[in-house]
C-alpha atoms as a PDB file:
ATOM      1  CA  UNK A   1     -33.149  72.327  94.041  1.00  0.00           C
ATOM      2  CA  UNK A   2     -33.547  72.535  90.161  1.00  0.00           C
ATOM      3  CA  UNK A   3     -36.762  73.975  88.870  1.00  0.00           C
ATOM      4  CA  UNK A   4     -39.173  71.204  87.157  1.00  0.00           C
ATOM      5  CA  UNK A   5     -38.538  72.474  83.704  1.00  0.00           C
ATOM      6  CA  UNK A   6     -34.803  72.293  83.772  1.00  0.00           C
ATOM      7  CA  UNK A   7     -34.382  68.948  86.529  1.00  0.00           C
ATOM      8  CA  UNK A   8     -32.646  66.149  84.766  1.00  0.00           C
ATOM      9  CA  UNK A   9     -33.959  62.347  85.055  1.00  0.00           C
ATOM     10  CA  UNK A  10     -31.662  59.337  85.802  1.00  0.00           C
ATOM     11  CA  UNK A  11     -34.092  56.968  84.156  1.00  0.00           C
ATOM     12  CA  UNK A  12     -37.013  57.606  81.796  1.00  0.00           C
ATOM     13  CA  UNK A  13     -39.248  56.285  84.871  1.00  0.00           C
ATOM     14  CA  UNK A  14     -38.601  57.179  88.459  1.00  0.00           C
ATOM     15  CA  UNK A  15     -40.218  55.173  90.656  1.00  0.00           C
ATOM     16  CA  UNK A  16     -39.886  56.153  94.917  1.00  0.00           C
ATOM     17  CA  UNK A  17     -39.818  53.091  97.349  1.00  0.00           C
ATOM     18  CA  UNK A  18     -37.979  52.743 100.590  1.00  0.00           C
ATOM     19  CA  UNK A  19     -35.876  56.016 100.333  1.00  0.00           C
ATOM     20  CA  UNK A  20     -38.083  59.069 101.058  1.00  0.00           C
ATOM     21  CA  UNK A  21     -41.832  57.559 102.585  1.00  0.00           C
ATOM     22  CA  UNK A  22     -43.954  59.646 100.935  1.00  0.00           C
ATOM     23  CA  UNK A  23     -44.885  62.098  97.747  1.00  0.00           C
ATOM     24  CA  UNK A  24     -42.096  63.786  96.592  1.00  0.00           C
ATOM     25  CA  UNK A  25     -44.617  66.334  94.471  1.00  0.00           C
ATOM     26  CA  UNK A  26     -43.139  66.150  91.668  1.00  0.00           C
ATOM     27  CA  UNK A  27     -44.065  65.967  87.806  1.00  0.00           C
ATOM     28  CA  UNK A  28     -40.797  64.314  87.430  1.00  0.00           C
ATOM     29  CA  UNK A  29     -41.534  61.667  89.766  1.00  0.00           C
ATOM     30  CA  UNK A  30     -43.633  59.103  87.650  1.00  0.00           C
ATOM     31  CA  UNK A  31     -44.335  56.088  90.367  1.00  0.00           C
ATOM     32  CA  UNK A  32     -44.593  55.567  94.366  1.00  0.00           C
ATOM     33  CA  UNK A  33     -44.515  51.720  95.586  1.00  0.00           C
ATOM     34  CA  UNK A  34     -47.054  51.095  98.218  1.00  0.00           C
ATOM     35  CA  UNK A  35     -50.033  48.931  98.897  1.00  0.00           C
ATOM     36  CA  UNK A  36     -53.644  49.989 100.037  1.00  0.00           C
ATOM     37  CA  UNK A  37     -52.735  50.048 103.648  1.00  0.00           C
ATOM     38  CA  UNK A  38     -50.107  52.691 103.667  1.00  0.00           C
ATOM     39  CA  UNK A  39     -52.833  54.774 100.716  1.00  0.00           C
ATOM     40  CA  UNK A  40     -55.891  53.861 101.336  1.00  0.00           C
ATOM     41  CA  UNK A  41     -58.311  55.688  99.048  1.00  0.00           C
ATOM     42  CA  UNK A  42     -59.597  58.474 101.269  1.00  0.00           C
ATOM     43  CA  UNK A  43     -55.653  59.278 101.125  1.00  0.00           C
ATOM     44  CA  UNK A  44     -55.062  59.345  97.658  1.00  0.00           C
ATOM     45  CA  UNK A  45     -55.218  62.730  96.707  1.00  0.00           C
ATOM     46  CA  UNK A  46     -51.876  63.490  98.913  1.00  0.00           C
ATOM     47  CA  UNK A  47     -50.019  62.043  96.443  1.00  0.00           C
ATOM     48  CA  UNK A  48     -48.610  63.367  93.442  1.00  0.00           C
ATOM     49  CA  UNK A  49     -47.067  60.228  91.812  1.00  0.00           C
ATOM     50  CA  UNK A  50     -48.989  57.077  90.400  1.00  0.00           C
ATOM     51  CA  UNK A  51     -49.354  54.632  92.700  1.00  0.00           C
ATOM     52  CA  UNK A  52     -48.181  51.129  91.915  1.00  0.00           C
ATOM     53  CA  UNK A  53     -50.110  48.866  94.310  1.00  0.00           C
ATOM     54  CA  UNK A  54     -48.709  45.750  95.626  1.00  0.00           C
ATOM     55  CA  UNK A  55     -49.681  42.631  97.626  1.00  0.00           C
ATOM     56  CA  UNK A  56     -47.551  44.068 100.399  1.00  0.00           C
ATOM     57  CA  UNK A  57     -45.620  47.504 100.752  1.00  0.00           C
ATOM     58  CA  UNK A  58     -41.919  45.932 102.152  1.00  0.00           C
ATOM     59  CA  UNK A  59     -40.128  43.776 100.603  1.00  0.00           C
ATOM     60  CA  UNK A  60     -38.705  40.302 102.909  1.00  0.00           C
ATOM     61  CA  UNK A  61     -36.510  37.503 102.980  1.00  0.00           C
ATOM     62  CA  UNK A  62     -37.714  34.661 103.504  1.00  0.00           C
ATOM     63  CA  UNK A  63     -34.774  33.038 104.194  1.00  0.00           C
ATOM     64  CA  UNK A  64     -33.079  35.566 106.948  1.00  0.00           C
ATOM     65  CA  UNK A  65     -32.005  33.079 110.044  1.00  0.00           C
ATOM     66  CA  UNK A  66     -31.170  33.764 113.716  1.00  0.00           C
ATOM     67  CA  UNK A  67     -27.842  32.881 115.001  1.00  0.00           C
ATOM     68  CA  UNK A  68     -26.941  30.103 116.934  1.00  0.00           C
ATOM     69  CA  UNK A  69     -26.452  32.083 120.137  1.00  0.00           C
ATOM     70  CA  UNK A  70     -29.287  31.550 122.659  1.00  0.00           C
ATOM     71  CA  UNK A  71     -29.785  34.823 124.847  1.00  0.00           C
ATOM     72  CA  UNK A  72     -31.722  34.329 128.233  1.00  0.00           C
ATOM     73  CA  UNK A  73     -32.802  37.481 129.887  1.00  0.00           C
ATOM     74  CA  UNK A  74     -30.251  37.579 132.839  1.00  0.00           C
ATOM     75  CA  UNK A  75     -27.637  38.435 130.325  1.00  0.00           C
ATOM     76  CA  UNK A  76     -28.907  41.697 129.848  1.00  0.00           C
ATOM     77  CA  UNK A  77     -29.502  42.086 133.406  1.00  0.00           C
ATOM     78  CA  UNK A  78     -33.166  41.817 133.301  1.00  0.00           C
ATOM     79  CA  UNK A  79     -35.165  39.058 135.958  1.00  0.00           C
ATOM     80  CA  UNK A  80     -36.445  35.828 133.969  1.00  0.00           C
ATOM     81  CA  UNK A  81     -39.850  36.443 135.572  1.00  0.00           C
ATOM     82  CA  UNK A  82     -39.789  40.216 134.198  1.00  0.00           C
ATOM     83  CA  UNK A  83     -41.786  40.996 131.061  1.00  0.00           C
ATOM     84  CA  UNK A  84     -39.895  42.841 128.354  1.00  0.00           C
ATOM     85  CA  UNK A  85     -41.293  45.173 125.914  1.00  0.00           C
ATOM     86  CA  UNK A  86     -38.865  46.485 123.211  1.00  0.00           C
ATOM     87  CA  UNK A  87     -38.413  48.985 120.228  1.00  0.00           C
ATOM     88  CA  UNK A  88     -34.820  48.519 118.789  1.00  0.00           C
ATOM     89  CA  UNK A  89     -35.159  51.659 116.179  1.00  0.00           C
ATOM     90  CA  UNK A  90     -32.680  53.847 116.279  1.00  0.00           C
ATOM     91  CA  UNK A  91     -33.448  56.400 119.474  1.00  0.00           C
ATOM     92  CA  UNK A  92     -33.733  59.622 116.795  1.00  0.00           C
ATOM     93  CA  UNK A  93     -36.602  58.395 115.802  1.00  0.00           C
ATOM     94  CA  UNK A  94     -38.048  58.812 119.594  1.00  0.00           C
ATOM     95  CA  UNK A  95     -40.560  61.557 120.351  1.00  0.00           C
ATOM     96  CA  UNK A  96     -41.495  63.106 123.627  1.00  0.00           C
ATOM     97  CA  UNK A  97     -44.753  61.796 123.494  1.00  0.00           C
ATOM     98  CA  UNK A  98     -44.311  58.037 122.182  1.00  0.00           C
ATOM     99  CA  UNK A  99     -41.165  57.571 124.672  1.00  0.00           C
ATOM    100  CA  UNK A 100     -43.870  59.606 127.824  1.00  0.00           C
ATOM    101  CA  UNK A 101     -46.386  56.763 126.538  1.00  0.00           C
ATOM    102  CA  UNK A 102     -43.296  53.749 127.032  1.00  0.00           C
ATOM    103  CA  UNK A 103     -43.064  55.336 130.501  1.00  0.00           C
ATOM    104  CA  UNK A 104     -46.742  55.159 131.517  1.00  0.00           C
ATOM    105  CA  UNK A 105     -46.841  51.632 130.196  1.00  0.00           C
ATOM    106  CA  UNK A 106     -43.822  50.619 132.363  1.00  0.00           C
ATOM    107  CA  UNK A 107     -45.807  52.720 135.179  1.00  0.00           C
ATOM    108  CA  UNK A 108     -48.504  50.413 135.310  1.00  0.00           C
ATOM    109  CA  UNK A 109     -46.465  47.178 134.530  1.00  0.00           C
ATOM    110  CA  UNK A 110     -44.420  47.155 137.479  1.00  0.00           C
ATOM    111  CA  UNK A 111     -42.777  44.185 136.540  1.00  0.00           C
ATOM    112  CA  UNK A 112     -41.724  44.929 133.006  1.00  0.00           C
ATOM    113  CA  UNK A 113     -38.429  46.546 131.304  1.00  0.00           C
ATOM    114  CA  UNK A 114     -37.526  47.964 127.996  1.00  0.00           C
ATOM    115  CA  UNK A 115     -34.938  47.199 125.501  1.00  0.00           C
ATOM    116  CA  UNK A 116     -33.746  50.165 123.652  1.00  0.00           C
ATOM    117  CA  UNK A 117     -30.402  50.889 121.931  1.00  0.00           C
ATOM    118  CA  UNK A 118     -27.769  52.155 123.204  1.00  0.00           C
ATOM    119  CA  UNK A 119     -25.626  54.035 120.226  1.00  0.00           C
ATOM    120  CA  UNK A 120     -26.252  57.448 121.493  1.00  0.00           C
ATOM    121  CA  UNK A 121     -24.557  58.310 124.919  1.00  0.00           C
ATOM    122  CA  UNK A 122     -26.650  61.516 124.813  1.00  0.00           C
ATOM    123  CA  UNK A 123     -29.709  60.265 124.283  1.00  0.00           C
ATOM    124  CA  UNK A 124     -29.432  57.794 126.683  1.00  0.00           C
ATOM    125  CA  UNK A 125     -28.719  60.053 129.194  1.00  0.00           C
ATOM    126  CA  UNK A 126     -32.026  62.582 127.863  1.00  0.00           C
ATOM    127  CA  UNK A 127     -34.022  59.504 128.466  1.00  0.00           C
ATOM    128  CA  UNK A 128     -32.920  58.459 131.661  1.00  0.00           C
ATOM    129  CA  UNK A 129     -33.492  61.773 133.231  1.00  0.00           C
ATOM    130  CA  UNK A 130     -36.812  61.621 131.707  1.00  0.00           C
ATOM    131  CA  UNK A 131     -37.609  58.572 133.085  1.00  0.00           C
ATOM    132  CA  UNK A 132     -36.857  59.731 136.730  1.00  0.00           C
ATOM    133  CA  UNK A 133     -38.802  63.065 136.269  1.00  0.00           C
ATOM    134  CA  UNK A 134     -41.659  60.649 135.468  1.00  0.00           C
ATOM    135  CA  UNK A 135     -40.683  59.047 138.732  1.00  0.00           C
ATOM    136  CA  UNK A 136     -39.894  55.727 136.598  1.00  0.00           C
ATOM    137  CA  UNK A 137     -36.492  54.067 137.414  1.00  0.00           C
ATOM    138  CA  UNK A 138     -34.550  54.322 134.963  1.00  0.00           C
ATOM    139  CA  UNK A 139     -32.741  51.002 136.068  1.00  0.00           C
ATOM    140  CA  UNK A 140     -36.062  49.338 133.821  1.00  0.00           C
ATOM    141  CA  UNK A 141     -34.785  50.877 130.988  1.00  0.00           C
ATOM    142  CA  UNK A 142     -32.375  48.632 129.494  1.00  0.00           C
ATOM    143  CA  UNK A 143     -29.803  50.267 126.969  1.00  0.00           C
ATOM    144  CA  UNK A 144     -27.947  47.415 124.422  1.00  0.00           C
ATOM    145  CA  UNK A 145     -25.325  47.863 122.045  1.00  0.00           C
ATOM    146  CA  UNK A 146     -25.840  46.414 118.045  1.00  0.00           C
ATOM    147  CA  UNK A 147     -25.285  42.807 117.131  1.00  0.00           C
ATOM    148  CA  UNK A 148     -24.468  41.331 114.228  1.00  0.00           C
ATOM    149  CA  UNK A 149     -27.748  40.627 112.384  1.00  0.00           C
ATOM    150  CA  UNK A 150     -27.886  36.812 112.835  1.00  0.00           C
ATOM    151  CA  UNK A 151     -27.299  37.354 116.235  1.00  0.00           C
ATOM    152  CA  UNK A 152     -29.660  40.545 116.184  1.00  0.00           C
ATOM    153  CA  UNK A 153     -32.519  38.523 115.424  1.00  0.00           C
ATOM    154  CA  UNK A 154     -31.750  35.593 118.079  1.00  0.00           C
ATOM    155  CA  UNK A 155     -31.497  38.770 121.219  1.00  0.00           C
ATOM    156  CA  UNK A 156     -35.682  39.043 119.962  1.00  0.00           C
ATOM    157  CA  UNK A 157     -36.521  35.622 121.779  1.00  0.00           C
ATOM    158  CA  UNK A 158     -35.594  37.614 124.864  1.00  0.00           C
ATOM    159  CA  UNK A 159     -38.556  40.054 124.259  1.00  0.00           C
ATOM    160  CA  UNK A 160     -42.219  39.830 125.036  1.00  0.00           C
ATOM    161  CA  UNK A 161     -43.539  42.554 122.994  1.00  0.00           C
ATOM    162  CA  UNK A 162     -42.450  45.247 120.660  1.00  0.00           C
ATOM    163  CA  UNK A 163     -43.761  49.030 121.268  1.00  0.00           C
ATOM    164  CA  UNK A 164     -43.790  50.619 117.926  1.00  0.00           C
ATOM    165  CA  UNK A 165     -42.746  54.402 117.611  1.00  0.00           C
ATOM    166  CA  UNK A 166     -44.785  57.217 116.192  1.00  0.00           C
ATOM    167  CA  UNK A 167     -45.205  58.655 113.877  1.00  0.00           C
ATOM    168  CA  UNK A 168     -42.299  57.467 111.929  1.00  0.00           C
ATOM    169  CA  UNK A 169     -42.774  53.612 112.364  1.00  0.00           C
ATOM    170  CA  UNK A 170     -40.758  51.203 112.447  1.00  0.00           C
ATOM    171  CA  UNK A 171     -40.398  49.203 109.675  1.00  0.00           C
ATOM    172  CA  UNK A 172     -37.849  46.507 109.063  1.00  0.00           C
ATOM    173  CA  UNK A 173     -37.462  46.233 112.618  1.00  0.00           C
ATOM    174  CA  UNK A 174     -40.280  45.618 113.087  1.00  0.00           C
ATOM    175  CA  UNK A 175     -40.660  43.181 110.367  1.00  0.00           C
ATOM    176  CA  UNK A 176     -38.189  41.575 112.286  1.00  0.00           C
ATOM    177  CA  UNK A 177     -39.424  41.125 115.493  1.00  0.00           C
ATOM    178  CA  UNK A 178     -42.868  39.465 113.821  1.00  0.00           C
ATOM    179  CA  UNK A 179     -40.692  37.014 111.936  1.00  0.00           C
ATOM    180  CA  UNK A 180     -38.781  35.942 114.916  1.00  0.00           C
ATOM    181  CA  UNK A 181     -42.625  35.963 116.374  1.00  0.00           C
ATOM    182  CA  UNK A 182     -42.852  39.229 118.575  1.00  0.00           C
ATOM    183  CA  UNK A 183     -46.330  40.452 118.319  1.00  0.00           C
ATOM    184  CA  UNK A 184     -45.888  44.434 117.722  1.00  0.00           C
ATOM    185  CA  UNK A 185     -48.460  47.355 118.781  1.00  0.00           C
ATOM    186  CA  UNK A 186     -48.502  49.948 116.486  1.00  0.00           C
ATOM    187  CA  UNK A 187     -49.961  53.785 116.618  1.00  0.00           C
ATOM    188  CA  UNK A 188     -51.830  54.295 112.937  1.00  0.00           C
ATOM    189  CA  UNK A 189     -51.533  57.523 111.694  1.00  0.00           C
ATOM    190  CA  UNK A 190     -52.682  59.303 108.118  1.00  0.00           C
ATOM    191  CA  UNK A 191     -49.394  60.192 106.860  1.00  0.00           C
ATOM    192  CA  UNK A 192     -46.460  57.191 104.566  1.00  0.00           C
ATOM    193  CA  UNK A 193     -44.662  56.399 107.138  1.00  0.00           C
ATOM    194  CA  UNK A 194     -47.447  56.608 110.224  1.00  0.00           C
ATOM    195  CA  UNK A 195     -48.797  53.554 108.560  1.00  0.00           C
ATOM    196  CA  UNK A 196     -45.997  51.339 107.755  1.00  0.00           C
ATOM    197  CA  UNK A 197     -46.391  49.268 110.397  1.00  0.00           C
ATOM    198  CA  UNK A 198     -50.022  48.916 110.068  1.00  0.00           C
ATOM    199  CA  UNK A 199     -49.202  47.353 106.514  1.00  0.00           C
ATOM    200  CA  UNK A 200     -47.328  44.836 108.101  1.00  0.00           C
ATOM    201  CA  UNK A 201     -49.565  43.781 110.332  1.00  0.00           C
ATOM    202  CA  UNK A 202     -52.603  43.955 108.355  1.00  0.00           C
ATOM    203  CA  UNK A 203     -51.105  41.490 105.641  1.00  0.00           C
ATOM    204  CA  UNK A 204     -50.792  38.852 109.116  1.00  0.00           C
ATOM    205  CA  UNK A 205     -54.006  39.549 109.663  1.00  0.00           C
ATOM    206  CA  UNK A 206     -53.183  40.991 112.887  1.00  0.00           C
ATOM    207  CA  UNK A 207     -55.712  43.818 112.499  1.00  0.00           C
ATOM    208  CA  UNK A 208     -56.064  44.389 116.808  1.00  0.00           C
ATOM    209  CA  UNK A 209     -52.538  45.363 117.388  1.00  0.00           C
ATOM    210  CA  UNK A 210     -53.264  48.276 115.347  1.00  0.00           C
ATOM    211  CA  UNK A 211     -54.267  51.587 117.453  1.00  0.00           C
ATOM    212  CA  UNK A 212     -56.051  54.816 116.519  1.00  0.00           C
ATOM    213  CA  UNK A 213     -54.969  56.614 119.744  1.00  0.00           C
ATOM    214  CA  UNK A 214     -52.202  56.201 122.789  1.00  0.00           C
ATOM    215  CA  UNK A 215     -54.657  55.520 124.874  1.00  0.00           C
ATOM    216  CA  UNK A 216     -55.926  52.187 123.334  1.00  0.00           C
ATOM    217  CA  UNK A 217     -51.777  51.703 122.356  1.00  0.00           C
ATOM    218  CA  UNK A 218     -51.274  51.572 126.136  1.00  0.00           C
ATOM    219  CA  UNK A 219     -54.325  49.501 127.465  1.00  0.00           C
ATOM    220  CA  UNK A 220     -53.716  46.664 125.196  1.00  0.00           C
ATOM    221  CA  UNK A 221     -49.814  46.578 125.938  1.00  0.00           C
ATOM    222  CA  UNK A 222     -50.778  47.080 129.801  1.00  0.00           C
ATOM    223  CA  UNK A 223     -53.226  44.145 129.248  1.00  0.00           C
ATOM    224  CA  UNK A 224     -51.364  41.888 126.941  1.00  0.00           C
ATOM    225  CA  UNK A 225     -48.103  41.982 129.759  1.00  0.00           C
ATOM    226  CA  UNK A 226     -51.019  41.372 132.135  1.00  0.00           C
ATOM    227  CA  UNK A 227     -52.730  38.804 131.019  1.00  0.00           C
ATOM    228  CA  UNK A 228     -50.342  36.010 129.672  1.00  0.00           C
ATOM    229  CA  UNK A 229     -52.727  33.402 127.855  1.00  0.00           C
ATOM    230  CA  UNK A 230     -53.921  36.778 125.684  1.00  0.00           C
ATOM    231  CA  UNK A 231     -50.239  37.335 124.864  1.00  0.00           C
ATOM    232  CA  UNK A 232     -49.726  33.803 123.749  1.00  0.00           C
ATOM    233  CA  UNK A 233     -53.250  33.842 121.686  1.00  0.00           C
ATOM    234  CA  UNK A 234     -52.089  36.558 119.712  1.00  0.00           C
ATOM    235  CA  UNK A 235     -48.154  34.504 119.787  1.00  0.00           C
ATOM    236  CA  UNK A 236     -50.004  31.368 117.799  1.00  0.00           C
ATOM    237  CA  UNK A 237     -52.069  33.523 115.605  1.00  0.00           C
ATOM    238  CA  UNK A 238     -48.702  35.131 114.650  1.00  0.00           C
ATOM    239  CA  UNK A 239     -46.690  31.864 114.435  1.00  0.00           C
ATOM    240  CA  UNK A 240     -49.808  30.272 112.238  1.00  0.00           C
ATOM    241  CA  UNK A 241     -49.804  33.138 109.817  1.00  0.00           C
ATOM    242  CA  UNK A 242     -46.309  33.840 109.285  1.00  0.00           C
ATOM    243  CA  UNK A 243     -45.987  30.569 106.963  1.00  0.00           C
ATOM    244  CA  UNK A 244     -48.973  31.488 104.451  1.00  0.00           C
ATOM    245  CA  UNK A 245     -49.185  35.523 104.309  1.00  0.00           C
ATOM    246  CA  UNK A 246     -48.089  37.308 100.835  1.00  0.00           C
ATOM    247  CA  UNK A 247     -45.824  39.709 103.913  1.00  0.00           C
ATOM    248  CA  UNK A 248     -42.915  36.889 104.505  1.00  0.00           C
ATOM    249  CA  UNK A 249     -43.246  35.634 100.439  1.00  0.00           C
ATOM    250  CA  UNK A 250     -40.592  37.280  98.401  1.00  0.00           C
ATOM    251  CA  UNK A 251     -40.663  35.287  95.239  1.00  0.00           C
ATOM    252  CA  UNK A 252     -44.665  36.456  95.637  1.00  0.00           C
ATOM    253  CA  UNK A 253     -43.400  40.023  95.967  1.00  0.00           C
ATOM    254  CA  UNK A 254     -41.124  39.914  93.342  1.00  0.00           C
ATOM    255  CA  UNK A 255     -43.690  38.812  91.058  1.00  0.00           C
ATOM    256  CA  UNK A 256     -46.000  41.776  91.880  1.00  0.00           C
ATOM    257  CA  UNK A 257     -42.860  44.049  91.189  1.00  0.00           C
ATOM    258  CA  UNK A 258     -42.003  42.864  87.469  1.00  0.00           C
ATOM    259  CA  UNK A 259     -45.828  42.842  86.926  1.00  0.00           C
ATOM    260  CA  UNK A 260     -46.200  47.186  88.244  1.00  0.00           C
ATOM    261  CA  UNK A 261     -42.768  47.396  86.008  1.00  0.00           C
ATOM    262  CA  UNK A 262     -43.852  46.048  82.925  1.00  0.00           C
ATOM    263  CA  UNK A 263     -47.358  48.156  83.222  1.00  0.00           C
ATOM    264  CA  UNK A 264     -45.170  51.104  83.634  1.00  0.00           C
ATOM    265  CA  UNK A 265     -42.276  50.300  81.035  1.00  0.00           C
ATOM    266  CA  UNK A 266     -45.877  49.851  77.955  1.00  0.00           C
ATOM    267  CA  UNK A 267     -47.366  52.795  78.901  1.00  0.00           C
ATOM    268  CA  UNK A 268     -44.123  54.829  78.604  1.00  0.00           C
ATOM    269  CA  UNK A 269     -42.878  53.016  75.125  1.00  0.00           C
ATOM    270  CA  UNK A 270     -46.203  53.304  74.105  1.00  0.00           C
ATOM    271  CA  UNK A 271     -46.334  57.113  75.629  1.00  0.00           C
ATOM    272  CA  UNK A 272     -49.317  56.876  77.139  1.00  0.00           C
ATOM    273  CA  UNK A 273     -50.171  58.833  80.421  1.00  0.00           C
ATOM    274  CA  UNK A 274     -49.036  56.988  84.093  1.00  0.00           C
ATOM    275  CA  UNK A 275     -51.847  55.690  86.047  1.00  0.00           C
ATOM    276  CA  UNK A 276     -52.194  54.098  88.777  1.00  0.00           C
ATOM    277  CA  UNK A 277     -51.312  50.569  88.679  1.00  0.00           C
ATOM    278  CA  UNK A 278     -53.987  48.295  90.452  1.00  0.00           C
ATOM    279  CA  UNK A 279     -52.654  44.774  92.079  1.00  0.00           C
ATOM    280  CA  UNK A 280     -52.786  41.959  90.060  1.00  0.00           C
END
């Protein structure tokens, strides 16, 4: 790692998005992308960069489609009458204690599976046997392989809900699964990427799928496979808001980029010290 004195820039202004979710605590670093979800004042002083603020933290297209191919639930071995709760991250990102909390929600939804993916014979096989030391069979946990993405995004109309991971959230799958309307339940921690999915959820104005603790995380997914007509409540409230939220507007978003840009690009011509750029 080169020292700050002697570390060379790529650009005259280095902005982080996407990449690394977080500070990178460095002087060099002049920028971090993010909206007032993901830093929230009270948060502010973890970071070392200036923050450029937008409408919404993740970019979207607007235009991404599902495939033609309609899935039914049989053809992943899974009852029609079976409620299916999903997380289609890649399984690294798995913890102990999110996947125990997956298992004590399938506990007390005896008639529910879970789609997960299937790209790491090892870590299938971890979480099976954890499943059947937690007396859970593992025949509910349903392993698929990738699809191409059109095709990706049609296999979400098999799900009922999406289980978000912790503490390193999902992101753009889970942006998917609330564009092809799959109402996601998401742990809220303090740290970048703990939040992410509380960004997305908050700018659909979907504030009560957002959890403090696994213990409300688990009664509302208990409840909402429970209790149909609150699952399809939450379903419309989703559908109605896609359509008019800044999340799912890109030429919106790209608008709110050039804007934090062009502060940034005056203040360096003009060399004047980086500050925080506030949303237009």
């Amino acid at each position: 790692m080169l020292g700050q004195k002697s570390a060379l820039r790529a650009a005259p202004i280095q902005v982080g998005y996407i990449g690394f979710l977080g500070t990178m605590g460095a002087s060099y670093f002049d920028c971090l992308i993010a909206d007032e979800v993901i830093i929230p004042p009270y948060l502010r002083k973890f970071y070392s960069e200036r923050i450029m603020h937008l409408p919404t933290y993740q970019a979207n297209d607007s235009k991404r489609a599902s495939g033609l191919n309609v899935f039914r639930k049989t053809d992943f071995g899974i009852q029609e009458e079976q409620f299916v709760f999903c997380n289609l991250n890649n399984v690294f990102k798995i913890t102990e204690t999110i996947f125990d909390s997956w298992l004590n929600i399938l506990s007390k939804t005896p008639d529910s599976v879970m789609l997960l993916y299937a790209e790491n014979p090892s870590a299938v096989e971890s979480l099976t046997r954890r499943a059947i030391s937690r007396q859970v069979d593992p025949n509910r946990l349903k392993f698929i392989d990738r699809l191409p993405r059109a095709d990706y995004l049609a296999r979400y109309k098999v799900a009922d809900l999406f289980l978000d991971i912790y503490p390193y959230n999902a992101g753009t799958t889970a942006s998917d699964a609330l564009w092809m309307t799959i109402p996601v339940i998401t742990l809220q921690g303090e740290s970048f990427p703990s939040r992410v999915a509380s960004s997305l959820l908050t700018h659909l104005h979907l504030p009560q799928l957002i959890h403090r603790t696994l213990v409300a995380y688990e009664a509302q997914a208990i409840e909402l496979a429970t209790e149909p007509e609150k699952l399809e409540t939450i379903k419309k409230n989703l559908l109605a808001n896609k359509g008019r939220a800044l999340l799912f507007n890109t030429p919106a978003f790209v608008k709110s980029l050039e804007h934090a840009f062009g502060v940034s690009y005056q203040l360096h011509t003009k060399h004047l010290p980086f500050k925080d750029i506030p949303l237009k």
